[in-house]
N, C-alpha and C. Protein backbone atom coordinates (compact mmCIF):
# COMPACT_ATOMS: atom_id res chain seq x y z
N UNK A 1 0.79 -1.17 0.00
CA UNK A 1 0.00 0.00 0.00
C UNK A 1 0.84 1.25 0.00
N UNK A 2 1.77 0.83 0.44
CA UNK A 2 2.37 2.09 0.71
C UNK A 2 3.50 2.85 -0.56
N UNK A 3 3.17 1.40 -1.57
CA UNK A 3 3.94 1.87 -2.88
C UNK A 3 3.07 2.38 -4.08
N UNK A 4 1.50 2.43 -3.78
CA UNK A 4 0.68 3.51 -4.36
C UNK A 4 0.63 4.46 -3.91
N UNK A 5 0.95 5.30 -2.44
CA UNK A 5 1.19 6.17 -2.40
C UNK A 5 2.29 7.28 -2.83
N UNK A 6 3.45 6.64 -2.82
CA UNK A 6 4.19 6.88 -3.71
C UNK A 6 4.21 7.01 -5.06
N UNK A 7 3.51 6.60 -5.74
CA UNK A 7 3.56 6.15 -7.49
C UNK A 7 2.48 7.48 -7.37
N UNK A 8 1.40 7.84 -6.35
CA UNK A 8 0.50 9.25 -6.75
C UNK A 8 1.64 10.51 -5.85
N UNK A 9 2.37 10.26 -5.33
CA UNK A 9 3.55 11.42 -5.13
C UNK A 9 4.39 11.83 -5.87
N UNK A 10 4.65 10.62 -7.02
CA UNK A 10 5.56 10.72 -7.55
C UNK A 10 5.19 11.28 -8.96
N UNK A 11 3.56 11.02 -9.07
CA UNK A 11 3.25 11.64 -10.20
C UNK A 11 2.71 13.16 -10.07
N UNK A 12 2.48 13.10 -8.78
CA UNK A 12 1.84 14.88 -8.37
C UNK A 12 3.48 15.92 -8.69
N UNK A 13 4.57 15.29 -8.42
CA UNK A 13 6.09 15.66 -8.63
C UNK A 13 6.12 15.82 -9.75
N UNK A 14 5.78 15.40 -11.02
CA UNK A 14 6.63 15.06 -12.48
C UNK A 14 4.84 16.00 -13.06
N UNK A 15 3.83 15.70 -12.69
CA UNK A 15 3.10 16.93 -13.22
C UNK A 15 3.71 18.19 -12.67
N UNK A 16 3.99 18.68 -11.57
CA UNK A 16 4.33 20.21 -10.90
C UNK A 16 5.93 20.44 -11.69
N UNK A 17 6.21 18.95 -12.00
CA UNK A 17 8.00 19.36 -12.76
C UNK A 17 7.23 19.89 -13.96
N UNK A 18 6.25 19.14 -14.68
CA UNK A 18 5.82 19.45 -16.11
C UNK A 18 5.65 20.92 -16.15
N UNK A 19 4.59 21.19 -15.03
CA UNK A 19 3.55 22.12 -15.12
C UNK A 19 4.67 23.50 -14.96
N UNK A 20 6.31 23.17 -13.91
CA UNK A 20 6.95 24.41 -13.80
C UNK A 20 7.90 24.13 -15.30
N UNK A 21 7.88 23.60 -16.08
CA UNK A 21 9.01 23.22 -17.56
C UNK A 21 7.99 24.01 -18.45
N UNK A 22 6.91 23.59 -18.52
CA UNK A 22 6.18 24.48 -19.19
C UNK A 22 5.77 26.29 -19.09
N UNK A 23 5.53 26.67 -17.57
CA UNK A 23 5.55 28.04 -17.53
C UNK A 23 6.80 28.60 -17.66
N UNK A 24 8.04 27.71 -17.62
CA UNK A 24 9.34 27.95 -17.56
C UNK A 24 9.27 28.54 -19.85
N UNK A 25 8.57 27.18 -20.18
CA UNK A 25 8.75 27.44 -21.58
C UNK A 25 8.42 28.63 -22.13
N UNK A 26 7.35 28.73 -21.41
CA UNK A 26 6.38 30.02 -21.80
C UNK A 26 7.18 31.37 -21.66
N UNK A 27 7.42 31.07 -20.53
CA UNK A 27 8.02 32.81 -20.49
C UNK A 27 9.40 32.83 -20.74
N UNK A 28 10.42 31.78 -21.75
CA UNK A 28 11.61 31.79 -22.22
C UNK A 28 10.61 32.17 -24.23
N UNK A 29 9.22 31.64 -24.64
CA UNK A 29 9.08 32.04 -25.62
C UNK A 29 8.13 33.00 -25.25
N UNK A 30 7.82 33.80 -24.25
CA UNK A 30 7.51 35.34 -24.43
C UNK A 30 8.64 36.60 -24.16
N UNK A 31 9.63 36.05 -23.62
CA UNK A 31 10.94 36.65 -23.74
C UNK A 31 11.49 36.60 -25.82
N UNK A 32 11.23 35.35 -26.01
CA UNK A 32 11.68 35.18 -27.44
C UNK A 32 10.67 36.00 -28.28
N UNK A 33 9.81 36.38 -27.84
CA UNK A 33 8.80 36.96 -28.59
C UNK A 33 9.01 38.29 -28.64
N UNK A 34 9.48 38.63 -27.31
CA UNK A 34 9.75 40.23 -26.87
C UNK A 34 10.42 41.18 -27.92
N UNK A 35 12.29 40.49 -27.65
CA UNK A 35 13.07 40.22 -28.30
C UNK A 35 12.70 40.58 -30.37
N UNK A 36 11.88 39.32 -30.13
CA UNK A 36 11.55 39.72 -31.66
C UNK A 36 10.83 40.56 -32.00
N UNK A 37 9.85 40.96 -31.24
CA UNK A 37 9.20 42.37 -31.81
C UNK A 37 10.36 43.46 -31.59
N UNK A 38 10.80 43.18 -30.02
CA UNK A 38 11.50 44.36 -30.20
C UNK A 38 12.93 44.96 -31.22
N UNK A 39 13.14 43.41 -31.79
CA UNK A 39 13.78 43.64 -33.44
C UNK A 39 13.59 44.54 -34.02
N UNK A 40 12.16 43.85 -34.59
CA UNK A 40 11.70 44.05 -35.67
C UNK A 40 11.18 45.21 -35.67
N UNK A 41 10.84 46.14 -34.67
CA UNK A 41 10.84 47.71 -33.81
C UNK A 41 11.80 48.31 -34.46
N UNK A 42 12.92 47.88 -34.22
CA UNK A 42 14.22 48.40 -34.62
C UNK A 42 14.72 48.72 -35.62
N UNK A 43 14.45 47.30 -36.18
CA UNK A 43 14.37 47.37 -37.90
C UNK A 43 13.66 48.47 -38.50
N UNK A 44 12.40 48.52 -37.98
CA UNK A 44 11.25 49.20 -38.88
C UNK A 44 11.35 50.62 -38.34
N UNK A 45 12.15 50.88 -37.02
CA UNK A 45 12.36 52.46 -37.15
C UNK A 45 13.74 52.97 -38.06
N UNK A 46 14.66 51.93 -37.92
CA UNK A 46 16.07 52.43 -38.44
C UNK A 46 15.65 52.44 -40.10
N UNK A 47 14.98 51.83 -40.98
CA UNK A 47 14.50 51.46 -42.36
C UNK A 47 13.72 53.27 -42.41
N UNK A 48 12.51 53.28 -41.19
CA UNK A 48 11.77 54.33 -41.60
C UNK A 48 12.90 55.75 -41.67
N UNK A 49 13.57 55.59 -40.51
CA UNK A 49 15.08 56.66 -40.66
C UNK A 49 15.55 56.77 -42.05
N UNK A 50 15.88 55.58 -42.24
CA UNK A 50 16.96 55.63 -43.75
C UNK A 50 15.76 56.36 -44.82
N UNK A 51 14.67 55.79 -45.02
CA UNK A 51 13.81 56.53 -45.84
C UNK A 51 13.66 57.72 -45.84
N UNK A 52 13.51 58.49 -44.58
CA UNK A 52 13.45 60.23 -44.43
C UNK A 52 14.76 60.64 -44.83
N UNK A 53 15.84 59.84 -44.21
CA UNK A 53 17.16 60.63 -44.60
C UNK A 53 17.00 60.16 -45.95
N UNK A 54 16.95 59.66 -46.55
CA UNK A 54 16.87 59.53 -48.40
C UNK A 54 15.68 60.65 -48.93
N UNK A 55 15.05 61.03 -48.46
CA UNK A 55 13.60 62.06 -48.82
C UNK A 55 14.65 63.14 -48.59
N UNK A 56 15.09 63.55 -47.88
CA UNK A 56 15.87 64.90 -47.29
C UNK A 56 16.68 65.19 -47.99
N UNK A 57 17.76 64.04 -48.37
CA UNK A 57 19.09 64.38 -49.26
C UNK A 57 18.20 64.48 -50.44
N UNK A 58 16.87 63.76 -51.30
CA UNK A 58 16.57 63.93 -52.51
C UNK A 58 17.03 65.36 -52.69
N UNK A 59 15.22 65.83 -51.20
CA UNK A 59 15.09 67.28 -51.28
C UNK A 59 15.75 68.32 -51.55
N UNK A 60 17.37 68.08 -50.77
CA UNK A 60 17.90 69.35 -50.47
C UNK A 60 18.60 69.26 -51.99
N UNK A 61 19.18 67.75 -52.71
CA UNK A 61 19.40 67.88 -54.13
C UNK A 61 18.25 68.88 -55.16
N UNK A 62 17.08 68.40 -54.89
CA UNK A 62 16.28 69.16 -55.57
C UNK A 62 16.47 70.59 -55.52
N UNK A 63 16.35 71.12 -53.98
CA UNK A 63 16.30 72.12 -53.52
C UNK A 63 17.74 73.14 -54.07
N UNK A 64 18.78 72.53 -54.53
CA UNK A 64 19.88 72.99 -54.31
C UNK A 64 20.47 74.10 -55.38
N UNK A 65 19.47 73.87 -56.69
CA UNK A 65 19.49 75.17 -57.82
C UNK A 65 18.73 75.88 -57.42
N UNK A 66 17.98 75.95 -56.04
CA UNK A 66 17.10 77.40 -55.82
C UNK A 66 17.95 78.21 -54.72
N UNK A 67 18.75 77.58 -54.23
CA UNK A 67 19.69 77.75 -53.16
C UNK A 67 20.96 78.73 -53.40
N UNK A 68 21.77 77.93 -54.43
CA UNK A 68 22.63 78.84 -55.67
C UNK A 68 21.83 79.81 -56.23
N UNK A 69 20.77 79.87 -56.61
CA UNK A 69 19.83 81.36 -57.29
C UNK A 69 19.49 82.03 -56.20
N UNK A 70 19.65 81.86 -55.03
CA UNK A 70 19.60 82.69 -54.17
C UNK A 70 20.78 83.27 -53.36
N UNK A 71 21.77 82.78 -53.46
CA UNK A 71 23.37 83.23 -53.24
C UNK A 71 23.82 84.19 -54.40
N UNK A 72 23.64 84.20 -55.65
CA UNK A 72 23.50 84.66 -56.96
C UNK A 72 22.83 86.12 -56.76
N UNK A 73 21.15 85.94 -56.35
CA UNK A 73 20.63 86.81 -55.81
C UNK A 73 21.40 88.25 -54.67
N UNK A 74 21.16 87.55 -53.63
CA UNK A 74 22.05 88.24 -52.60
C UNK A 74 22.96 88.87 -53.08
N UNK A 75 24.28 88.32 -53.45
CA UNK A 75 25.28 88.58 -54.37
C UNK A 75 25.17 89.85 -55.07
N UNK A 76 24.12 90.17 -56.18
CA UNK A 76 23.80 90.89 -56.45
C UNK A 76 23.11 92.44 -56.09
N UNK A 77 22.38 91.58 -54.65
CA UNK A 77 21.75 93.01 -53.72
C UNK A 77 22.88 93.66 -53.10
N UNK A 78 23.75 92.73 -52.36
CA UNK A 78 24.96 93.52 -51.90
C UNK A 78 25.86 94.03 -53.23
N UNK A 79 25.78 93.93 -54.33
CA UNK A 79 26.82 94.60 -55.13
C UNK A 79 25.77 96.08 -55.63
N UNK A 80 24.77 95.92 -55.42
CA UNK A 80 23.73 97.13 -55.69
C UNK A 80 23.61 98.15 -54.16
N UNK A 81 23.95 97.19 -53.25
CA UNK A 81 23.71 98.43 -52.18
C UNK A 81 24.17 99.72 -52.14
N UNK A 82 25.59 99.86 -52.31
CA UNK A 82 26.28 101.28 -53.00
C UNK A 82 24.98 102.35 -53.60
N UNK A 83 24.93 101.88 -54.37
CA UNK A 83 23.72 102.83 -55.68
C UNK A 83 22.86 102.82 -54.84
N UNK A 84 21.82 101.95 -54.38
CA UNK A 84 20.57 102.04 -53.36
C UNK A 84 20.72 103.23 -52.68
N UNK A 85 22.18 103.11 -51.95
CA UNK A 85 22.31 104.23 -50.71
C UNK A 85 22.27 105.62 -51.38
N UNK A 86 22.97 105.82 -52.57
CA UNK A 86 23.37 106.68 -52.96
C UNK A 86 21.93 107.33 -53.79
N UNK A 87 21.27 106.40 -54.19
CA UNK A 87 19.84 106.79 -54.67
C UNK A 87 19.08 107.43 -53.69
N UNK A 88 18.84 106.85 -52.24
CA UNK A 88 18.21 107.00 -51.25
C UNK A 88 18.40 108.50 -50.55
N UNK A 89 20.29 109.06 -50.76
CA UNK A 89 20.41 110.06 -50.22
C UNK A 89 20.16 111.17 -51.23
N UNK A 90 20.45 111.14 -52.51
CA UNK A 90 19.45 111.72 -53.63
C UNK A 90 18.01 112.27 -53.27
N UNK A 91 17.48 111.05 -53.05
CA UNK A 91 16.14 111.53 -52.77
C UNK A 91 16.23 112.30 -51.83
N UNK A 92 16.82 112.22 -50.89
CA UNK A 92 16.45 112.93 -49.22
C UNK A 92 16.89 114.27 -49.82
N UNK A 93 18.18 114.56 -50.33
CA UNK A 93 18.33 116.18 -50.54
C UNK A 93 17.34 116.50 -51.47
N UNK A 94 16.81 115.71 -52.39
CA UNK A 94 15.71 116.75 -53.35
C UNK A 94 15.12 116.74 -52.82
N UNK A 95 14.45 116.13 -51.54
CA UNK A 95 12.92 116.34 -50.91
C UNK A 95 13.61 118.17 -50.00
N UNK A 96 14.85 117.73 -49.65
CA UNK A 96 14.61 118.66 -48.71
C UNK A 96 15.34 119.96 -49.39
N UNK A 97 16.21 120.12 -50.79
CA UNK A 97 15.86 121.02 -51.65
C UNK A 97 14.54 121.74 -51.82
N UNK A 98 13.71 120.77 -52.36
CA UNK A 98 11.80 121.08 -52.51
C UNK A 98 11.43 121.81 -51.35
N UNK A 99 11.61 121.10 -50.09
CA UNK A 99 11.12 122.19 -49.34
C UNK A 99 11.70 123.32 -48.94
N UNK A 100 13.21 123.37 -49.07
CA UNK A 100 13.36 125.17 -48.90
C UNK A 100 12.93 125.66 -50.34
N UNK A 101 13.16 125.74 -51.13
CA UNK A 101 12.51 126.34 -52.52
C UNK A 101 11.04 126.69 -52.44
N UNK A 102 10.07 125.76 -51.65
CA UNK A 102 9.08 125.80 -51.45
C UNK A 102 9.08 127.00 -50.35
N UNK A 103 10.03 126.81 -49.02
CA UNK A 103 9.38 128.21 -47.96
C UNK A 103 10.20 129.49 -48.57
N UNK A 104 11.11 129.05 -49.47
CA UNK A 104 11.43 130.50 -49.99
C UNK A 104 10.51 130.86 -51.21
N UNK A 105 9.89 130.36 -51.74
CA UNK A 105 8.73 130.70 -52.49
C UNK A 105 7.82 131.59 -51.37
N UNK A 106 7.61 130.92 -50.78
CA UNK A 106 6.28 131.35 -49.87
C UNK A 106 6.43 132.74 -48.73
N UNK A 107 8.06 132.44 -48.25
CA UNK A 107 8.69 133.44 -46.85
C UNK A 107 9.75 134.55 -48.24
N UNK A 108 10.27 134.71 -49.05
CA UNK A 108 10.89 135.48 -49.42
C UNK A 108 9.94 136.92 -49.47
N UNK A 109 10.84 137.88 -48.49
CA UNK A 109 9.75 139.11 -48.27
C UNK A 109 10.16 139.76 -49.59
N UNK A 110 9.19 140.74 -49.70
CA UNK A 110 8.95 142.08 -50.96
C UNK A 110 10.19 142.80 -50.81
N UNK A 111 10.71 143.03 -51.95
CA UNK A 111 12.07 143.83 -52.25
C UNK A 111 13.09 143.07 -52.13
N UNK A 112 12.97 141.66 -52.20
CA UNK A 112 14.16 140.85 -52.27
C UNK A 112 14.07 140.21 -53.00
N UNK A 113 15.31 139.97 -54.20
CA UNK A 113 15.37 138.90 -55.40
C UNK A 113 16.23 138.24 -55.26
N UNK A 114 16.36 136.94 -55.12
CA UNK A 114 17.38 135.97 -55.27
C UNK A 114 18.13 135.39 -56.53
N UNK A 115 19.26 135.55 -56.50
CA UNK A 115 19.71 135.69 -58.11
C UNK A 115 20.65 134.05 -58.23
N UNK A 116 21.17 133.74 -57.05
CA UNK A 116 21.65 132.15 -56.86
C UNK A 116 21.76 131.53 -55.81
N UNK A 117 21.02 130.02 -56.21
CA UNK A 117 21.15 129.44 -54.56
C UNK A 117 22.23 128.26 -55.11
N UNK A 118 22.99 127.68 -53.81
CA UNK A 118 23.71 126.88 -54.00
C UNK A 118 23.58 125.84 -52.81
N UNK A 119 22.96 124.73 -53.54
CA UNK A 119 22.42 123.48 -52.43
C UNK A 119 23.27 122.81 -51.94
N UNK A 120 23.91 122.36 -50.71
CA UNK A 120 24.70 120.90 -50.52
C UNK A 120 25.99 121.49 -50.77
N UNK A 121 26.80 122.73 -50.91
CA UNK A 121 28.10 123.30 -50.91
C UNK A 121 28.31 122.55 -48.99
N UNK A 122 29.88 121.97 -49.44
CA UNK A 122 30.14 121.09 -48.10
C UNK A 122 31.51 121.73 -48.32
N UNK A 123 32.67 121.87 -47.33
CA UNK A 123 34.07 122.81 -47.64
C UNK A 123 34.37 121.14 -46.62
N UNK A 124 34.08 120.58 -45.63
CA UNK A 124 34.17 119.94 -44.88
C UNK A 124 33.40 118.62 -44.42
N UNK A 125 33.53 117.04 -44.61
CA UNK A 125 32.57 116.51 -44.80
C UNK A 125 31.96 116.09 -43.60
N UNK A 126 33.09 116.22 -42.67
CA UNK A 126 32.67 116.06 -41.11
C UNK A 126 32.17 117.64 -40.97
N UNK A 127 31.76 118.49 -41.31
CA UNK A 127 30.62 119.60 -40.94
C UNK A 127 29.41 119.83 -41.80
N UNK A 128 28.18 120.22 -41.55
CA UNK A 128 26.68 119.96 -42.20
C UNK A 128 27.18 121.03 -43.73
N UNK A 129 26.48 120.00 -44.87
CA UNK A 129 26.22 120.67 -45.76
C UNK A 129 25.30 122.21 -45.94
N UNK A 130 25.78 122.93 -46.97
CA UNK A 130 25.51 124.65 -46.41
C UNK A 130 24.73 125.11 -47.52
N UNK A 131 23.73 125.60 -47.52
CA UNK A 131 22.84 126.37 -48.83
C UNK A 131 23.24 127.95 -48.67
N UNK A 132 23.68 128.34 -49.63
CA UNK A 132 24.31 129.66 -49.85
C UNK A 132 23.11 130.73 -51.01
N UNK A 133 22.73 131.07 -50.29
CA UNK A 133 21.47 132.30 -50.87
C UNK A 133 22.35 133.52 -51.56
N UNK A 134 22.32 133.66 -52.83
CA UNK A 134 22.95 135.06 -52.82
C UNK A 134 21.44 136.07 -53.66
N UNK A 135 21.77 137.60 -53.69
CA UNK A 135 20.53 137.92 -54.29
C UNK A 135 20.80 139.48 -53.99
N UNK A 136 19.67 140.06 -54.20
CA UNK A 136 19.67 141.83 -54.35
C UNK A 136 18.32 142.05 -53.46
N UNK A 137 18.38 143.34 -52.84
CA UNK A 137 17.46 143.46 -51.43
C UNK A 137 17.61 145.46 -51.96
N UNK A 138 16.08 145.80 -51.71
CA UNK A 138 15.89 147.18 -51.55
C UNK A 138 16.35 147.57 -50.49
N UNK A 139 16.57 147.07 -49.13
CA UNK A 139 16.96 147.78 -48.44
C UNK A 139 17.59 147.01 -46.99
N UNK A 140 18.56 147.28 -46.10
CA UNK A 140 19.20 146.46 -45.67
C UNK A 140 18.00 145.70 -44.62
N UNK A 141 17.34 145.99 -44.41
CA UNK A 141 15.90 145.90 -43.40
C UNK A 141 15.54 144.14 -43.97
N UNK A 142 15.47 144.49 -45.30
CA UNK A 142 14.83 143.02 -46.18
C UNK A 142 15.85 142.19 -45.76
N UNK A 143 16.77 142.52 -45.79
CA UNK A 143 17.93 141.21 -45.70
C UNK A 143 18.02 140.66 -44.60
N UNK A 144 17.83 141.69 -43.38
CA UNK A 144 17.41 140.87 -41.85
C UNK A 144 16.45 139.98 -42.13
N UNK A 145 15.25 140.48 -42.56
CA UNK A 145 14.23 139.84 -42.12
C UNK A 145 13.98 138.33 -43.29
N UNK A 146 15.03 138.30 -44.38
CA UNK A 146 14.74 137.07 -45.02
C UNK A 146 15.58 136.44 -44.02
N UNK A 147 16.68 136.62 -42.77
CA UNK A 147 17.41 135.39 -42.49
C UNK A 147 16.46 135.10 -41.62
N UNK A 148 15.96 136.14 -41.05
CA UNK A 148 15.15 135.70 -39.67
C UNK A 148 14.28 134.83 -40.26
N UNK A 149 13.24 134.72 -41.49
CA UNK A 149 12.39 133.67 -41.73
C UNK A 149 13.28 132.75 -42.31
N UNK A 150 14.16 132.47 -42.72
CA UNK A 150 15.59 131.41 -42.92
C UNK A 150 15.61 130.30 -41.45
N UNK A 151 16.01 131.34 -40.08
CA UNK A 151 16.17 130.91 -38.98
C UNK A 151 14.67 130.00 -38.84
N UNK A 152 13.51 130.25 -39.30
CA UNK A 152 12.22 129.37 -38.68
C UNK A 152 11.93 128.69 -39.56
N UNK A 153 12.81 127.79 -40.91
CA UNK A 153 12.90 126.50 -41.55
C UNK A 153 13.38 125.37 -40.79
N UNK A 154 12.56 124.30 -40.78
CA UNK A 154 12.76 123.35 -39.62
C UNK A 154 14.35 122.56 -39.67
N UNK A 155 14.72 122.84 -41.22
CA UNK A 155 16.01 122.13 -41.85
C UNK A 155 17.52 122.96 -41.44
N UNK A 156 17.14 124.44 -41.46
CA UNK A 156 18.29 125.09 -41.75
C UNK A 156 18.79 125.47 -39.79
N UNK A 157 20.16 125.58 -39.62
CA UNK A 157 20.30 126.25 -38.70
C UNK A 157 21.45 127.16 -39.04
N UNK A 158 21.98 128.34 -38.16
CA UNK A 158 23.29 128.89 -38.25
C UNK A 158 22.99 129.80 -39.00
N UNK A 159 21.82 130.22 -39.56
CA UNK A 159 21.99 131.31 -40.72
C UNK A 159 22.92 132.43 -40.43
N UNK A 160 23.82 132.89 -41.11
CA UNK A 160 24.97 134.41 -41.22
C UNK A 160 25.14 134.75 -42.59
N UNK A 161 25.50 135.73 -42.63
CA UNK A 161 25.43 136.88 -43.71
C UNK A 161 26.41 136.59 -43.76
N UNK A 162 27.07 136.68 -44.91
CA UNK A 162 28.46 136.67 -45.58
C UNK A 162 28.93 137.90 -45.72
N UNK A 163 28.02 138.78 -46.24
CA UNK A 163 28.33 139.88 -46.30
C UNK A 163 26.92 140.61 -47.27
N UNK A 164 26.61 142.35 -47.00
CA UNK A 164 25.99 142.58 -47.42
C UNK A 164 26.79 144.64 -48.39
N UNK A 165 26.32 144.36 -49.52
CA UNK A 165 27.30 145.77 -49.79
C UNK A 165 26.16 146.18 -50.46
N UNK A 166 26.23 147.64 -50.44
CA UNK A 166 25.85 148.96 -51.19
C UNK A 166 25.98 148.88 -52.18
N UNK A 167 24.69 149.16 -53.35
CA UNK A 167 25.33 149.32 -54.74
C UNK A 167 24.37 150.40 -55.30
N UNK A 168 24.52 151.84 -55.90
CA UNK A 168 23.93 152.39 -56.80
C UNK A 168 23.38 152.07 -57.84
N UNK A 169 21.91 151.98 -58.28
CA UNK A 169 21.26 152.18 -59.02
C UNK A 169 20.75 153.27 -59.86
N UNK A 170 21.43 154.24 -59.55
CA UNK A 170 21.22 155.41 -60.11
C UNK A 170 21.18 156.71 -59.11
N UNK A 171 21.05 158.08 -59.76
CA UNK A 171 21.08 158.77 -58.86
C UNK A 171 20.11 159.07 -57.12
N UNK A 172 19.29 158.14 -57.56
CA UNK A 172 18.44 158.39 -56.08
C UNK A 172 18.08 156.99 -55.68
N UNK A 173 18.32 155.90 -56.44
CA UNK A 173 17.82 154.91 -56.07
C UNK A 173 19.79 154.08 -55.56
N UNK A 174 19.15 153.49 -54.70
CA UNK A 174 20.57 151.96 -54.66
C UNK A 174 19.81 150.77 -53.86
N UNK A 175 20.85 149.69 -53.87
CA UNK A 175 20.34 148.36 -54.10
C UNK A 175 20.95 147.57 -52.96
N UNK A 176 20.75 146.51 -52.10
CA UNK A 176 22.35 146.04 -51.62
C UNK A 176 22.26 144.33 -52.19
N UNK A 177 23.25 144.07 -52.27
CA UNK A 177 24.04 143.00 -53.07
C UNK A 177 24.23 142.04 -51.52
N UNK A 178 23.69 140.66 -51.25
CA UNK A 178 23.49 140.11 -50.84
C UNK A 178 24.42 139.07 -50.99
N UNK A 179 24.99 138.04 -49.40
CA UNK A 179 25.13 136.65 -49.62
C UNK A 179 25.07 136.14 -48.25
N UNK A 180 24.00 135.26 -47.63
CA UNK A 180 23.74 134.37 -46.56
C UNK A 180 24.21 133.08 -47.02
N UNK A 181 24.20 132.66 -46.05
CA UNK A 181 24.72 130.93 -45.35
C UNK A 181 24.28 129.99 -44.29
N UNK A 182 23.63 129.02 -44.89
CA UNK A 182 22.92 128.36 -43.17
C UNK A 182 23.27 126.92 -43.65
N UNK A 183 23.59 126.54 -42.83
CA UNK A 183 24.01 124.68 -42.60
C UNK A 183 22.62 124.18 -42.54
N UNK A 184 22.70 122.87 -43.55
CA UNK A 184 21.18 121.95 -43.37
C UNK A 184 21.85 121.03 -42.33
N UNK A 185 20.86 120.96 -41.45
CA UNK A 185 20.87 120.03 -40.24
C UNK A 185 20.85 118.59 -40.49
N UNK A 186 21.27 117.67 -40.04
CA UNK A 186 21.42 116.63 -39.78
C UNK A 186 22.50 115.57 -41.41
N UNK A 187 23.26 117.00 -41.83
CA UNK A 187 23.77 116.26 -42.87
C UNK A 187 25.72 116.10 -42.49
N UNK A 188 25.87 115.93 -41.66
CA UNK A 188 27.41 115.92 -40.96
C UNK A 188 27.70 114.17 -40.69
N UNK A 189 28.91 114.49 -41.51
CA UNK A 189 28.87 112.79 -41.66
C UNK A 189 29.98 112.66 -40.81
N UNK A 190 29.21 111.66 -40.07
CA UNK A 190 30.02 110.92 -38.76
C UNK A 190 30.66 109.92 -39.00
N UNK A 191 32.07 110.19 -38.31
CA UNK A 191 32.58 108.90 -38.36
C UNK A 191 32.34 107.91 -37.56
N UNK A 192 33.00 106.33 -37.68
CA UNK A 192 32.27 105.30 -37.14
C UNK A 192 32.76 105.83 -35.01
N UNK A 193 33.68 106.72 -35.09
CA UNK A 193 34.09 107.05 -33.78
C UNK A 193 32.69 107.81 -32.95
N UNK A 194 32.42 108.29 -33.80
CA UNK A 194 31.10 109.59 -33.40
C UNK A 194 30.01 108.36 -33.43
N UNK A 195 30.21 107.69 -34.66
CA UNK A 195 28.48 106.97 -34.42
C UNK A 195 28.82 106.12 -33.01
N UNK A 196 29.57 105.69 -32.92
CA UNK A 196 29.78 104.82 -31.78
C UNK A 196 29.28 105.81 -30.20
N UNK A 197 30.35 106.91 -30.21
CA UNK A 197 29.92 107.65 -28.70
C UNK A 197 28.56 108.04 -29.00
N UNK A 198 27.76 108.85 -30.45
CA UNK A 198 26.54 109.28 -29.96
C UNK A 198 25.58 108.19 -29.39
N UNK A 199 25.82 107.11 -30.19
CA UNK A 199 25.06 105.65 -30.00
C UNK A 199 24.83 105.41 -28.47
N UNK A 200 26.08 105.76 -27.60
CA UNK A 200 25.96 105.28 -26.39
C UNK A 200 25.53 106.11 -25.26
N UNK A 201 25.57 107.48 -25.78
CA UNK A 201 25.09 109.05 -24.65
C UNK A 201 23.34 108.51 -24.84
């Protein structure tokens, strides 16, 4: 009797051996399983990599005659900047030509004729360009009072007389012979020393 108990011990043993060989199997082929997805993960991101980096290099091949036409470009804007600038400061003195011509149209008092103006005369390029009025005045009175409306142009400062002389017109009449001077403001070209300190006051 006591060797059927054994023969059901011995088989409750070799099922629990089975039963641990088998969960043993299992989770050596869900490890193997892991493993292989997590391959094939690998695979299928490093493949999807290689594909973008192949899309990218196409691209930037594609891309690469618009790239050169744009170095080409550039190229060209910086070899035009010179002229731009030089166009740009063009404009600024004829605008601001126009407007003294314009308040001396409008402020030149009665008995004064202006016979030459001279725009942008510079003796110095580090000091403001100078408009030089010359002209004929009935009487020395007129010639004050054109600098004084000179002095209330928003452009000009410094207005001075150069000089003003006497001239006969005949026996009862005379004339005086005119020449003023006023610096246009903000035309004093700084060097990079000046742009630097005003930059920083």
């Amino acid at each position: 009797m006591s060797v059927i108990n054994l023969i059901a011990q011995d088989r409750l043993k070799r099922q629990q051996l089975a039963r641990k060989v088998r969960l043993a199997g299992l989770a050596w082929f869900g490890v193997v399983v892991l493993v292989a997805v997590g391959w094939g993960g690998a695979i299928l991101y490093v493949g999807a990599l290689s594909l973008q980096t192949a899309r990218i290099e196409e691209e930037m091949v594609r891309l690469n005659p618009t790239v050169q036409a744009l170095k080409q470009v550039q190229a060209q804007l910086n070899a035009l900047q010179p002229t731009v600038t030089t166009l740009q400061n063009a404009r600024t003195e004829t605008g601001r030509a126009r407007k003294l011509l314009q308040h001396l149209s409008q402020h030149t008092p009665a008995g004064c004729y202006l016979s030459a103006i001279e725009f942008g005369k510079r003796s110095d390029p580090k000091k403001p360009m100078e408009v030089v009025l010359r002209g004929t005045a009935d009487k020395q009175e007129t010639v004050g009072e054109l600098m004084l409306r000179l002095n209330q142009h928003p452009d000009l400062e410094k207005v001075r007389l150069d000089f003003s002389q006497e001239r006969t017109l005949g026996e009862t009449q005379s004339a005086f012979d005119f020449q003023i001077t006023a610096e246009i403001k903000g035309t004093a070209i700084q060097t990079k020393e000046e742009k630097k300190d005003g930059g920083q006051q």
